[in-house]
C-alpha atoms as a PDB file:
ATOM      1  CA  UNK A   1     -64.258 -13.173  53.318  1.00  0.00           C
ATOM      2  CA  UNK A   2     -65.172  -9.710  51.187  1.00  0.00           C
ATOM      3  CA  UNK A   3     -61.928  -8.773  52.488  1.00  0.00           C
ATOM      4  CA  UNK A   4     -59.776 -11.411  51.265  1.00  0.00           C
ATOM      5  CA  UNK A   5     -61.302 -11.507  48.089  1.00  0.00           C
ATOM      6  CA  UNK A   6     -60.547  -7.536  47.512  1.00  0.00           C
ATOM      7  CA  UNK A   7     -57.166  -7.899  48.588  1.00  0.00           C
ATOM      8  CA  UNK A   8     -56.777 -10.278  46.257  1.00  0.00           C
ATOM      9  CA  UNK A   9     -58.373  -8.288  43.573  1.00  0.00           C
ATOM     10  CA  UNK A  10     -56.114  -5.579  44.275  1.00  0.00           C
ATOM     11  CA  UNK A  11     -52.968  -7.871  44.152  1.00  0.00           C
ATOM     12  CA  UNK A  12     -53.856  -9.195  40.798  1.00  0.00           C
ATOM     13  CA  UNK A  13     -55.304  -6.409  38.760  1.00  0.00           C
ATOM     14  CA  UNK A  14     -51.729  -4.793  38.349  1.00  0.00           C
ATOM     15  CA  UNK A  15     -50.771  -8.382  36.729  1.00  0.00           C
ATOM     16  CA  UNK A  16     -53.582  -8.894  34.779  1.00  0.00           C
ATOM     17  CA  UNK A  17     -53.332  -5.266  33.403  1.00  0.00           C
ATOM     18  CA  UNK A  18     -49.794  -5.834  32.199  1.00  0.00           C
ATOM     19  CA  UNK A  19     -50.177  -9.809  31.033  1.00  0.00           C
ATOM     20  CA  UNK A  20     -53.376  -7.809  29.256  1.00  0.00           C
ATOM     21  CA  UNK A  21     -51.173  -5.037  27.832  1.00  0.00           C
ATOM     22  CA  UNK A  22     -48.487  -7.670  27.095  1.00  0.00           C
ATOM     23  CA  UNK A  23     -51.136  -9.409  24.541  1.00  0.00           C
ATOM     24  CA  UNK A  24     -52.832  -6.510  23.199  1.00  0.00           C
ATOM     25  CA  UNK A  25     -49.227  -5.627  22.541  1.00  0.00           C
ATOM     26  CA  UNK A  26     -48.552  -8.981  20.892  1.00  0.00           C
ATOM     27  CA  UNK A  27     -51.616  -9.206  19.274  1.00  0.00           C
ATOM     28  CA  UNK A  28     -50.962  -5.239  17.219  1.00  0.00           C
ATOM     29  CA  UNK A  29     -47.177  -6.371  16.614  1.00  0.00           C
ATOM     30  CA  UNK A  30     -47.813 -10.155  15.376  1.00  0.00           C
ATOM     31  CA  UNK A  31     -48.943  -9.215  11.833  1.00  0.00           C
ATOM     32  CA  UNK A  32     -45.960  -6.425  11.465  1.00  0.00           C
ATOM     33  CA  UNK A  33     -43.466  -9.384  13.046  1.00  0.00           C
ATOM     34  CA  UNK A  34     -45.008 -12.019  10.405  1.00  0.00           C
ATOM     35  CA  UNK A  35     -44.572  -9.376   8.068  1.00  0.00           C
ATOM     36  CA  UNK A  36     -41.084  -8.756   8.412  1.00  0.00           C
ATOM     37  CA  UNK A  37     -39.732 -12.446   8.715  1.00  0.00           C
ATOM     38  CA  UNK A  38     -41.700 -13.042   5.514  1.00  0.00           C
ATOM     39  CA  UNK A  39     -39.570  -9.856   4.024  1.00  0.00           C
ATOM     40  CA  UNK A  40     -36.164 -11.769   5.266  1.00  0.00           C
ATOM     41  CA  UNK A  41     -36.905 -14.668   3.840  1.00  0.00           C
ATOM     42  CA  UNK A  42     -37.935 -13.763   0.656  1.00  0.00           C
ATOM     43  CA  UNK A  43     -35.252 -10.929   0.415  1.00  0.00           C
ATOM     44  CA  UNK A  44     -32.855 -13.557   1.223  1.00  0.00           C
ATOM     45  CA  UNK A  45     -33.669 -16.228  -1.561  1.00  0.00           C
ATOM     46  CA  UNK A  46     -33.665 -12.979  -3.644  1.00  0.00           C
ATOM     47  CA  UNK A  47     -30.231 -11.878  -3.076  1.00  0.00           C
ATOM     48  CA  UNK A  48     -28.997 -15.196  -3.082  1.00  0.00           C
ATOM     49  CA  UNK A  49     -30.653 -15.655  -6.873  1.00  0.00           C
ATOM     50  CA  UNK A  50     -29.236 -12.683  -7.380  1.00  0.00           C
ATOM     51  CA  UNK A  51     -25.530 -13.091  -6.398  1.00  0.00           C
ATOM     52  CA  UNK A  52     -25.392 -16.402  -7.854  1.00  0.00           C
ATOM     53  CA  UNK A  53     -26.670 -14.911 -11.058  1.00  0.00           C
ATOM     54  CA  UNK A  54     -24.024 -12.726 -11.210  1.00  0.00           C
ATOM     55  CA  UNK A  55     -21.107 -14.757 -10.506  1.00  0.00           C
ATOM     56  CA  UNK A  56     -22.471 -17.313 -13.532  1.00  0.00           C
ATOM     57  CA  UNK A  57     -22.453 -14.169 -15.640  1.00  0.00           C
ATOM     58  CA  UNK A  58     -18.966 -13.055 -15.342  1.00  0.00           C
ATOM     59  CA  UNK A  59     -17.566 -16.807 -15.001  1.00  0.00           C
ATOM     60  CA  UNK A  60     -19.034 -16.603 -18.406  1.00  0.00           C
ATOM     61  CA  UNK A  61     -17.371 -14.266 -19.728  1.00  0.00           C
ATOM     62  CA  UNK A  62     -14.455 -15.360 -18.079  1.00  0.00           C
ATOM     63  CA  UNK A  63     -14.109 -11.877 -15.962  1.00  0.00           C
ATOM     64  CA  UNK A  64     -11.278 -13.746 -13.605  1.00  0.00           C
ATOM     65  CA  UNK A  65      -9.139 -14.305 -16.502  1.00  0.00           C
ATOM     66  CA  UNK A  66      -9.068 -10.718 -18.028  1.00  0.00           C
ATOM     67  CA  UNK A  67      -8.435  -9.727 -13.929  1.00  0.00           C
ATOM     68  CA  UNK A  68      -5.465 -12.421 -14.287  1.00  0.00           C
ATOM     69  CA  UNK A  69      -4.153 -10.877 -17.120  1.00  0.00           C
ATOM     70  CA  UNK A  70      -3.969  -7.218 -15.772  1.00  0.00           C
ATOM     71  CA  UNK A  71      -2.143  -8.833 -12.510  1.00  0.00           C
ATOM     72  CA  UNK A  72      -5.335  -7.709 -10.160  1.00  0.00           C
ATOM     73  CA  UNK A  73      -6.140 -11.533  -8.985  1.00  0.00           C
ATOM     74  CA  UNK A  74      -2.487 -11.481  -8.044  1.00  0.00           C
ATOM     75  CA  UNK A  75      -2.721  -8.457  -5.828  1.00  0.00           C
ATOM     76  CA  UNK A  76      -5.710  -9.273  -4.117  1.00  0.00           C
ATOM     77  CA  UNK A  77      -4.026 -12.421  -3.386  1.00  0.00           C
ATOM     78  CA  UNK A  78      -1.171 -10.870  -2.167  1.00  0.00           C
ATOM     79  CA  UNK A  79      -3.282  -8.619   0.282  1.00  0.00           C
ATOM     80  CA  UNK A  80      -4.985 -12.289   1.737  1.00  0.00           C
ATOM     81  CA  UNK A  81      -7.978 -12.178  -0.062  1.00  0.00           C
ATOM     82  CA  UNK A  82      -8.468 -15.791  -0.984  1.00  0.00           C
ATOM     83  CA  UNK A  83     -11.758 -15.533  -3.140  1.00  0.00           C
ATOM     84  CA  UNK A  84     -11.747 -15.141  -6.570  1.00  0.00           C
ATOM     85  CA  UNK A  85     -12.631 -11.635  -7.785  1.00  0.00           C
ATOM     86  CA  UNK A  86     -15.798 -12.759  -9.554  1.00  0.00           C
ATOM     87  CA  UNK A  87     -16.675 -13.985  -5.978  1.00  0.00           C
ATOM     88  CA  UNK A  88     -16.009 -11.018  -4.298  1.00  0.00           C
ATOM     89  CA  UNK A  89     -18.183  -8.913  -6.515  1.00  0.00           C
ATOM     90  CA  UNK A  90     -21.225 -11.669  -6.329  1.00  0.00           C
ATOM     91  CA  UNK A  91     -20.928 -11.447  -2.302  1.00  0.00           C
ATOM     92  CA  UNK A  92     -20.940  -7.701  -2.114  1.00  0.00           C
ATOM     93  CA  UNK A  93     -23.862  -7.630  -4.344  1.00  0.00           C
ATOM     94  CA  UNK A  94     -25.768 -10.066  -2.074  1.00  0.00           C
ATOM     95  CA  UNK A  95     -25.178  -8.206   1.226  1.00  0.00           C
ATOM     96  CA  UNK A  96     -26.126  -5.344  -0.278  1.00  0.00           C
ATOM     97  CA  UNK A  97     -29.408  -6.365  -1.593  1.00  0.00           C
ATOM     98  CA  UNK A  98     -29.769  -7.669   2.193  1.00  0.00           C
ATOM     99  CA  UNK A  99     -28.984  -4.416   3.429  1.00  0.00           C
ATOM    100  CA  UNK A 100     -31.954  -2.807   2.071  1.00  0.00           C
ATOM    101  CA  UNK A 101     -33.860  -5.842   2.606  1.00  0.00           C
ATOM    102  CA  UNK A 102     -32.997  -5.565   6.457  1.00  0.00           C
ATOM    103  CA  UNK A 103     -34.422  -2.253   6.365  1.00  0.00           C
ATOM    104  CA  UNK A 104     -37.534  -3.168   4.655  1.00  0.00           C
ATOM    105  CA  UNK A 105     -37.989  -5.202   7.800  1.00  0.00           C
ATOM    106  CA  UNK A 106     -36.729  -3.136  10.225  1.00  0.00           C
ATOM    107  CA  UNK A 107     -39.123  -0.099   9.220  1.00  0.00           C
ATOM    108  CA  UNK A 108     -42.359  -2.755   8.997  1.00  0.00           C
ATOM    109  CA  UNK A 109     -41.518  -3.575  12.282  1.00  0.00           C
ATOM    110  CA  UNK A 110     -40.841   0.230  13.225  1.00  0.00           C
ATOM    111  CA  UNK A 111     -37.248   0.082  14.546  1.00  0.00           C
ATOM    112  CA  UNK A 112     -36.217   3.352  13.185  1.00  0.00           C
ATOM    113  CA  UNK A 113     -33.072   3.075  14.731  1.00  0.00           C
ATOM    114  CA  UNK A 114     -31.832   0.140  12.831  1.00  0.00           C
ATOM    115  CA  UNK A 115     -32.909   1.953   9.471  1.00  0.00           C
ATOM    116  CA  UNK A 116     -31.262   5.093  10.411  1.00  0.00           C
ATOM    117  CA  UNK A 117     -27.824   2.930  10.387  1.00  0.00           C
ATOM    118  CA  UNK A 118     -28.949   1.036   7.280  1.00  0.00           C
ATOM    119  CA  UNK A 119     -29.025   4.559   5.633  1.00  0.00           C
ATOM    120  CA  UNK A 120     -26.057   5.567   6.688  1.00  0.00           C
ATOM    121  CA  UNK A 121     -23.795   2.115   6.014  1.00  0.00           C
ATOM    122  CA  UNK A 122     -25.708   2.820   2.344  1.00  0.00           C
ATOM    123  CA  UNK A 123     -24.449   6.535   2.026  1.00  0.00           C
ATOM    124  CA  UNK A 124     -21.281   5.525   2.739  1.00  0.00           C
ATOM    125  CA  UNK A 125     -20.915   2.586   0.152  1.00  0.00           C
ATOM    126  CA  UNK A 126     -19.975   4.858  -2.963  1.00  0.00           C
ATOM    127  CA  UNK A 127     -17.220   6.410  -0.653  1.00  0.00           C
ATOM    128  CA  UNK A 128     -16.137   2.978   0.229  1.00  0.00           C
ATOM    129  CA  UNK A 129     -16.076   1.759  -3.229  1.00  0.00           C
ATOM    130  CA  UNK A 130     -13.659   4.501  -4.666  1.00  0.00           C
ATOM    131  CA  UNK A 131     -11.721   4.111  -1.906  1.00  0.00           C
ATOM    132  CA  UNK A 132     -11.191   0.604  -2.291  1.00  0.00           C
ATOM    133  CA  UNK A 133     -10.416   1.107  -6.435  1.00  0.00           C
ATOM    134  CA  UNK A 134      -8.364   3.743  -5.558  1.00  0.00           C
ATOM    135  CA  UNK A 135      -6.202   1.564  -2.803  1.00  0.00           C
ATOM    136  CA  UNK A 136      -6.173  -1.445  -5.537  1.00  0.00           C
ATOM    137  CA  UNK A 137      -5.073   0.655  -8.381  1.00  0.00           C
ATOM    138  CA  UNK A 138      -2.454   2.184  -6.002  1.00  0.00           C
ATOM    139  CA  UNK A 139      -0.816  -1.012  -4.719  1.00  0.00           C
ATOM    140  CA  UNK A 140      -0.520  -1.946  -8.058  1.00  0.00           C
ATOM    141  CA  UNK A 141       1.151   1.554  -8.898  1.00  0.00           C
ATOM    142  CA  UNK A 142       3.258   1.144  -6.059  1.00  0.00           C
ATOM    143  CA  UNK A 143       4.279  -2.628  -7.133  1.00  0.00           C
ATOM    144  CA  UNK A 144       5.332  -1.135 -10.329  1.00  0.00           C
ATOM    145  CA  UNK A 145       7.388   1.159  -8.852  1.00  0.00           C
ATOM    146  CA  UNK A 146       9.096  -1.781  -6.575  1.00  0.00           C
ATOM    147  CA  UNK A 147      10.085  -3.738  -9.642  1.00  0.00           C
ATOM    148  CA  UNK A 148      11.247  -1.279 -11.648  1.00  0.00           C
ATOM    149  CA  UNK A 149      13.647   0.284  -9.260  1.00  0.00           C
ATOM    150  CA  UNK A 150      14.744  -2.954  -8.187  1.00  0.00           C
ATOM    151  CA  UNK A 151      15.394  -4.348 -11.957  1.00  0.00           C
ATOM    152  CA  UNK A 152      17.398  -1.699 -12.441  1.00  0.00           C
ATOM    153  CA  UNK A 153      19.182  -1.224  -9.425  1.00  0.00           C
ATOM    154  CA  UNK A 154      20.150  -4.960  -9.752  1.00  0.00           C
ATOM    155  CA  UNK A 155      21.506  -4.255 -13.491  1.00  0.00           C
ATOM    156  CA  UNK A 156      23.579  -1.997 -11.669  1.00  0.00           C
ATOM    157  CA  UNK A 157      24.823  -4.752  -9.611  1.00  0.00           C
ATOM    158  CA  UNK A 158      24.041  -2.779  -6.321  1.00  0.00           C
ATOM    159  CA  UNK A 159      23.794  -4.383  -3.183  1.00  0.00           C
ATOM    160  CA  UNK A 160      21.010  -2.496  -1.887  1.00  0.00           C
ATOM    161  CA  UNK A 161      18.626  -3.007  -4.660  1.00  0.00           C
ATOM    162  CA  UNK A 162      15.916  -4.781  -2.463  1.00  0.00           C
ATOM    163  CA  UNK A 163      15.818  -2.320   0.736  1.00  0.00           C
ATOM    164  CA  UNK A 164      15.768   0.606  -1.737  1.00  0.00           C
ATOM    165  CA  UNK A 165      12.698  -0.822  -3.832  1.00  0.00           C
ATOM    166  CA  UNK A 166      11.036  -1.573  -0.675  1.00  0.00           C
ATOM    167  CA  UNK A 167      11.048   1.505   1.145  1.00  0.00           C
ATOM    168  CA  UNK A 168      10.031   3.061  -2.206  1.00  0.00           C
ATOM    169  CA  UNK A 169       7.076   0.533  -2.457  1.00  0.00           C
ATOM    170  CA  UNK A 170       6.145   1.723   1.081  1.00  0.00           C
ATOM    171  CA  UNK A 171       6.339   5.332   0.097  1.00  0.00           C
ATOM    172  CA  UNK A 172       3.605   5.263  -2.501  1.00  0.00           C
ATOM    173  CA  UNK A 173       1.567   2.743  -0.382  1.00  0.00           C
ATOM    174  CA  UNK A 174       1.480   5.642   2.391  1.00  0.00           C
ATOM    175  CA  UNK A 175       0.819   8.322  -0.446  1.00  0.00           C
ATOM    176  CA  UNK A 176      -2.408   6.197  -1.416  1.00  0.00           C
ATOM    177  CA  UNK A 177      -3.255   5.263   1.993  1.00  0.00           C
ATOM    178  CA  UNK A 178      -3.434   8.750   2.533  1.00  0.00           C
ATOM    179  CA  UNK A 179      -5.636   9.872  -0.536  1.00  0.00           C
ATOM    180  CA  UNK A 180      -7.604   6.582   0.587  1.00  0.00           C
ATOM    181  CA  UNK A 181      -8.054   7.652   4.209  1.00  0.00           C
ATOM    182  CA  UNK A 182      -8.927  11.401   2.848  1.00  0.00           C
ATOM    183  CA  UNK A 183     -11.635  10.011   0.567  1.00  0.00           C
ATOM    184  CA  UNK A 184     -13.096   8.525   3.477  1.00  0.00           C
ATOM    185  CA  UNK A 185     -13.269  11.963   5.551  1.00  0.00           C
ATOM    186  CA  UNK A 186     -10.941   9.941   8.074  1.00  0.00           C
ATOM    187  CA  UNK A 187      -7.893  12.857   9.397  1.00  0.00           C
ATOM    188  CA  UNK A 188      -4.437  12.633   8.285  1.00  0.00           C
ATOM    189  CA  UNK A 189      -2.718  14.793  10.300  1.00  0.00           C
ATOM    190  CA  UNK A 190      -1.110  12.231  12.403  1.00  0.00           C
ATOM    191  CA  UNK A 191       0.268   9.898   9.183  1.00  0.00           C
ATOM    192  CA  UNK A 192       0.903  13.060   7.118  1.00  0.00           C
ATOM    193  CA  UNK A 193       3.225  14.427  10.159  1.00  0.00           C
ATOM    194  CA  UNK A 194       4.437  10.946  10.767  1.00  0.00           C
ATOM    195  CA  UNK A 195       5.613  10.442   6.937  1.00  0.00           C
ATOM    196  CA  UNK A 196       7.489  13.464   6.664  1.00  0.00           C
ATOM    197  CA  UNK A 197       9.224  12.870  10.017  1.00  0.00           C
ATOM    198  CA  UNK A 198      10.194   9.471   8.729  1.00  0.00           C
ATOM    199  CA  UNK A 199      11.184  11.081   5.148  1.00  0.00           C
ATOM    200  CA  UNK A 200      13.434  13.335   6.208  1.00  0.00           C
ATOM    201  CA  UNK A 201      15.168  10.684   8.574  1.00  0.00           C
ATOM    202  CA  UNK A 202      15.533   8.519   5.215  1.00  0.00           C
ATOM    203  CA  UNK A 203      16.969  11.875   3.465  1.00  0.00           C
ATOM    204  CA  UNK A 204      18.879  12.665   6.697  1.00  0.00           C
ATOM    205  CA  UNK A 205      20.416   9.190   6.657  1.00  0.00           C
ATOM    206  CA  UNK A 206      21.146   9.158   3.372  1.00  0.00           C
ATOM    207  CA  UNK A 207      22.821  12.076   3.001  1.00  0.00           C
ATOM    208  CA  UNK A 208      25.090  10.913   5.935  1.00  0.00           C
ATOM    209  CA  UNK A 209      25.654   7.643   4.482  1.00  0.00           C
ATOM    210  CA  UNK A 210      26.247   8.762   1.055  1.00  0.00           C
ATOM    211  CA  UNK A 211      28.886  11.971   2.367  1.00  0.00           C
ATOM    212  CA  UNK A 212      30.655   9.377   4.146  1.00  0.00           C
ATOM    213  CA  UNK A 213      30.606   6.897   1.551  1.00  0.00           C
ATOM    214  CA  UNK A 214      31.476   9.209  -1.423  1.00  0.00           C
ATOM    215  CA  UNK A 215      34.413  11.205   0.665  1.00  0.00           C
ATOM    216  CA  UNK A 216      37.039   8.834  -1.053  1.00  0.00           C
ATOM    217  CA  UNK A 217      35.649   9.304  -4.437  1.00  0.00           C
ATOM    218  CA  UNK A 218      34.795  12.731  -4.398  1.00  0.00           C
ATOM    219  CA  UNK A 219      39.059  13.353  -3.486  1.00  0.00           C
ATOM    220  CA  UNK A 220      40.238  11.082  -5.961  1.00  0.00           C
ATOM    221  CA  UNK A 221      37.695  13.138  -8.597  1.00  0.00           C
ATOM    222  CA  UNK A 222      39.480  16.385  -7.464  1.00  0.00           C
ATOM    223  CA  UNK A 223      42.977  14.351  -7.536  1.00  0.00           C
ATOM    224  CA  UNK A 224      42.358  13.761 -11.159  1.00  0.00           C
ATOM    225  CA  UNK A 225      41.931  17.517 -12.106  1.00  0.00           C
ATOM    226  CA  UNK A 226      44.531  18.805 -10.653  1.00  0.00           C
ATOM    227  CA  UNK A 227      46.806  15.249 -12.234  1.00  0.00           C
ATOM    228  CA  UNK A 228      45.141  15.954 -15.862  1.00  0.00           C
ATOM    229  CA  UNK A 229      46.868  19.434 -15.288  1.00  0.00           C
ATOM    230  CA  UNK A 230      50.660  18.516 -14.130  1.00  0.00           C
ATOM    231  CA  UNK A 231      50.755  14.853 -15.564  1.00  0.00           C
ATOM    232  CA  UNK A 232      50.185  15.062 -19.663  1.00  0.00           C
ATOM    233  CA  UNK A 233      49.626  11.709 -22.043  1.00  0.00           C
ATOM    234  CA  UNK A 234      53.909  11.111 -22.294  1.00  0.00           C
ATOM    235  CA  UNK A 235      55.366  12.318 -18.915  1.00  0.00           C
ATOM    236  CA  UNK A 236      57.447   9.205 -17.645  1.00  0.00           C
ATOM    237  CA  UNK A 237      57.037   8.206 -14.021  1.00  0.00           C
ATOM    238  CA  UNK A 238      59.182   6.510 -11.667  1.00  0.00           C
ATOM    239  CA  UNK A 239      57.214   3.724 -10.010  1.00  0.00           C
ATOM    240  CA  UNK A 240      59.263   1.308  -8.025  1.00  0.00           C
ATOM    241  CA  UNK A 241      62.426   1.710  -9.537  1.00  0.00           C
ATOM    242  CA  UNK A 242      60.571   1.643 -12.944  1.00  0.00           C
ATOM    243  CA  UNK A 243      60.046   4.600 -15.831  1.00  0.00           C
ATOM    244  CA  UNK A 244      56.532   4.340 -16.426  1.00  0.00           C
ATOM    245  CA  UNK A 245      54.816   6.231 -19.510  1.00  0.00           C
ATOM    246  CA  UNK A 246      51.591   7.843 -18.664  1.00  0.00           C
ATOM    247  CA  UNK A 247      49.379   6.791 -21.455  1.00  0.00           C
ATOM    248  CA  UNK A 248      45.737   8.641 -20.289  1.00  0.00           C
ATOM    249  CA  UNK A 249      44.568  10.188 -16.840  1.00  0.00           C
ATOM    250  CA  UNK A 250      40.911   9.317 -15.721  1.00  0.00           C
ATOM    251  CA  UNK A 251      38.611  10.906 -13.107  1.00  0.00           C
ATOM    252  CA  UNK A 252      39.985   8.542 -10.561  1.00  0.00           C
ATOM    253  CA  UNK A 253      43.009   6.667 -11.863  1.00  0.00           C
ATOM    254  CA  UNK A 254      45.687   7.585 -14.251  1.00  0.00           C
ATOM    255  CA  UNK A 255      47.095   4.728 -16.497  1.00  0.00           C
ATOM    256  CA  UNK A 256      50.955   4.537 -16.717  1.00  0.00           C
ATOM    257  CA  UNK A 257      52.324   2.188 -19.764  1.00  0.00           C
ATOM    258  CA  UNK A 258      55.607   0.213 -18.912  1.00  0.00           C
ATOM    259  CA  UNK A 259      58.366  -0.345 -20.744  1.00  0.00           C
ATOM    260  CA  UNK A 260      57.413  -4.588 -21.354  1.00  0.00           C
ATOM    261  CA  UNK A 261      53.815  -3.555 -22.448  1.00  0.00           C
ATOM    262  CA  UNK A 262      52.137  -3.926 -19.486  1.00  0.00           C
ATOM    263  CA  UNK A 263      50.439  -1.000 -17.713  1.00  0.00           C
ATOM    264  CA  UNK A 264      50.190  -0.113 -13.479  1.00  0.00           C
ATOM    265  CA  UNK A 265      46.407   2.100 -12.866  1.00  0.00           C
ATOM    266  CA  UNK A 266      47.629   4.689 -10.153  1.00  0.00           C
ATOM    267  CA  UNK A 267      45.024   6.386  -7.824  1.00  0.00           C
ATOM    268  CA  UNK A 268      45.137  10.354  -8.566  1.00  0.00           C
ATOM    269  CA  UNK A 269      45.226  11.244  -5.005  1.00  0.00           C
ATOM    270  CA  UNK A 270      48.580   9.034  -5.029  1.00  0.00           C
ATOM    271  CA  UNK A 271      50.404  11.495  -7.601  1.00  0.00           C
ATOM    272  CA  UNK A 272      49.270  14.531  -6.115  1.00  0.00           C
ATOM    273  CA  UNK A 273      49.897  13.683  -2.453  1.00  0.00           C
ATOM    274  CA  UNK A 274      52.985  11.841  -2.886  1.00  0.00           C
ATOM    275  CA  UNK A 275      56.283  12.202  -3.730  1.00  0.00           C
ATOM    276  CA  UNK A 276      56.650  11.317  -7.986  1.00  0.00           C
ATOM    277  CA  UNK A 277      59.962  11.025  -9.646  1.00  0.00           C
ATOM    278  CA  UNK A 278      59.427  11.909 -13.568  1.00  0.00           C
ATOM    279  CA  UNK A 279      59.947  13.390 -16.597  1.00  0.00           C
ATOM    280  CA  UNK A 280      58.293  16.168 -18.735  1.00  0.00           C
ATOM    281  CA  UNK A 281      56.599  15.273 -22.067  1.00  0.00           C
ATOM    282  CA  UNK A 282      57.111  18.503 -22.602  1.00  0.00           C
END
């Protein structure tokens, strides 16, 4: 029987020493636990107070509509941001009134690692704020841009008025990403290299595009200064059977008067490379 009854004692005094540590435990951490769910819930109804405060205040003084008027509501609705700025601003205030409130907690409840992180997320704010005025002053910079080139572009009557304005839209955007990504101590290397692999493809491109496409103009340019030289305002020209007077010679065309008042516009590179029957002015 004295046996049994030491085993036994034996088997349970490792459980009762941890159910005993367990409690002690409990009991040490219970205040510090009360403590901190107290600190939530009063931190909460604090930053709520506090972000609804706010967002009364500048519906007051009407801080969306000045935003409307200097075309920021429009961007951030263009970038998905549904809320209203005043919104925005109340909402960031309250979540970061509950960041420090989290840390009150976590350090009453001596979780150093959570306030480590808090500190941290808190250090980095000021960063994250510039950078985000910085990328909203930008897009609106590089919006400008857009419009402007394509206005005029399209009071040129050019065809490519819309691609061109784009891909300069999407140049500034990655010239503020990158002072964006910079501010945040985030490397650039890889965009900086990838830009100006991409830029000089554009340039490459273009310069292609625009040699090809300019080859015809470019020879009738040099056709009319070589025609401005044999061909003077008088000289009659043969044109299908027809004396023709030549009555002005442009960069590209020459303008020959006929005999019933109207007038024929001849390509330079036409008189210089053909054949022309004529007479002097001279």
């Amino acid at each position: 029987m004295y046996l049994a009854e030491s085993f036994f004692t034996k088997a349970t005094d490792p459980i009762k020493k941890a159910f005993g540590e367990m409690y002690q435990s409990l009991v040490e951490t219970l205040p510090n636990l009360i403590a901190a769910v107290v600190i939530l819930i009063i931190g909460y109804l604090i930053a709520s107070l506090l972000s609804k405060s706010l967002g009364k205040t500048l519906a007051k003084i009407k801080f969306d509509s000045i935003l409307d008027k200097i075309g920021i509501s429009a961007i951030l609705t263009k970038i998905g941001l549904k809320l209203s700025p005043s919104s925005v601003i109340a909402k960031v205030l309250f979540y970061i009134v509950m960041l420090f409130i989290v840390k009150s907690a976590a350090q009453q409840l001596q979780i150093e690692d959570i306030a480590n992180i808090i500190d941290n997320v808190v250090a980095f704010l000021p960063k994250a704020v510039i950078s985000g005025i910085i990328l909203l002053f930008g897009f609106m910079v590089a919006e400008m841009v857009q419009n402007l080139t394509r206005s005029a572009l399209e009071a040129m009557n050019l065809e490519y008025a819309r691609p061109l304005s784009n891909i300069l839209f999407g140049f500034v955007f990655v010239i503020v990403l990158t002072v964006v990504l910079d501010q945040l101590n985030i490397q650039t290397e890889l965009l900086n290299a990838s830009v100006k692999i991409l830029l000089g493809g554009i340039v490459l491109a273009l310069a292609i595009a625009l040699g090809i496409g300019l080859r015809g103009l470019a020879k009738a340019i040099v056709s009319g200064v070589y025609a401005r030289d044999v061909y003077k305002v008088g000289t009659e020209i043969e044109i299908d059977g027809e004396l023709c007077r030549v009555s002005g010679v442009g960069p590209v065309t020459t303008k020959l008067q006929k005999k019933d008042g109207g007038f024929v516009m001849m390509p330079n590179a036409e008189l210089i490379e053909n054949r022309v029957k004529g007479q002097s002015a001279e």
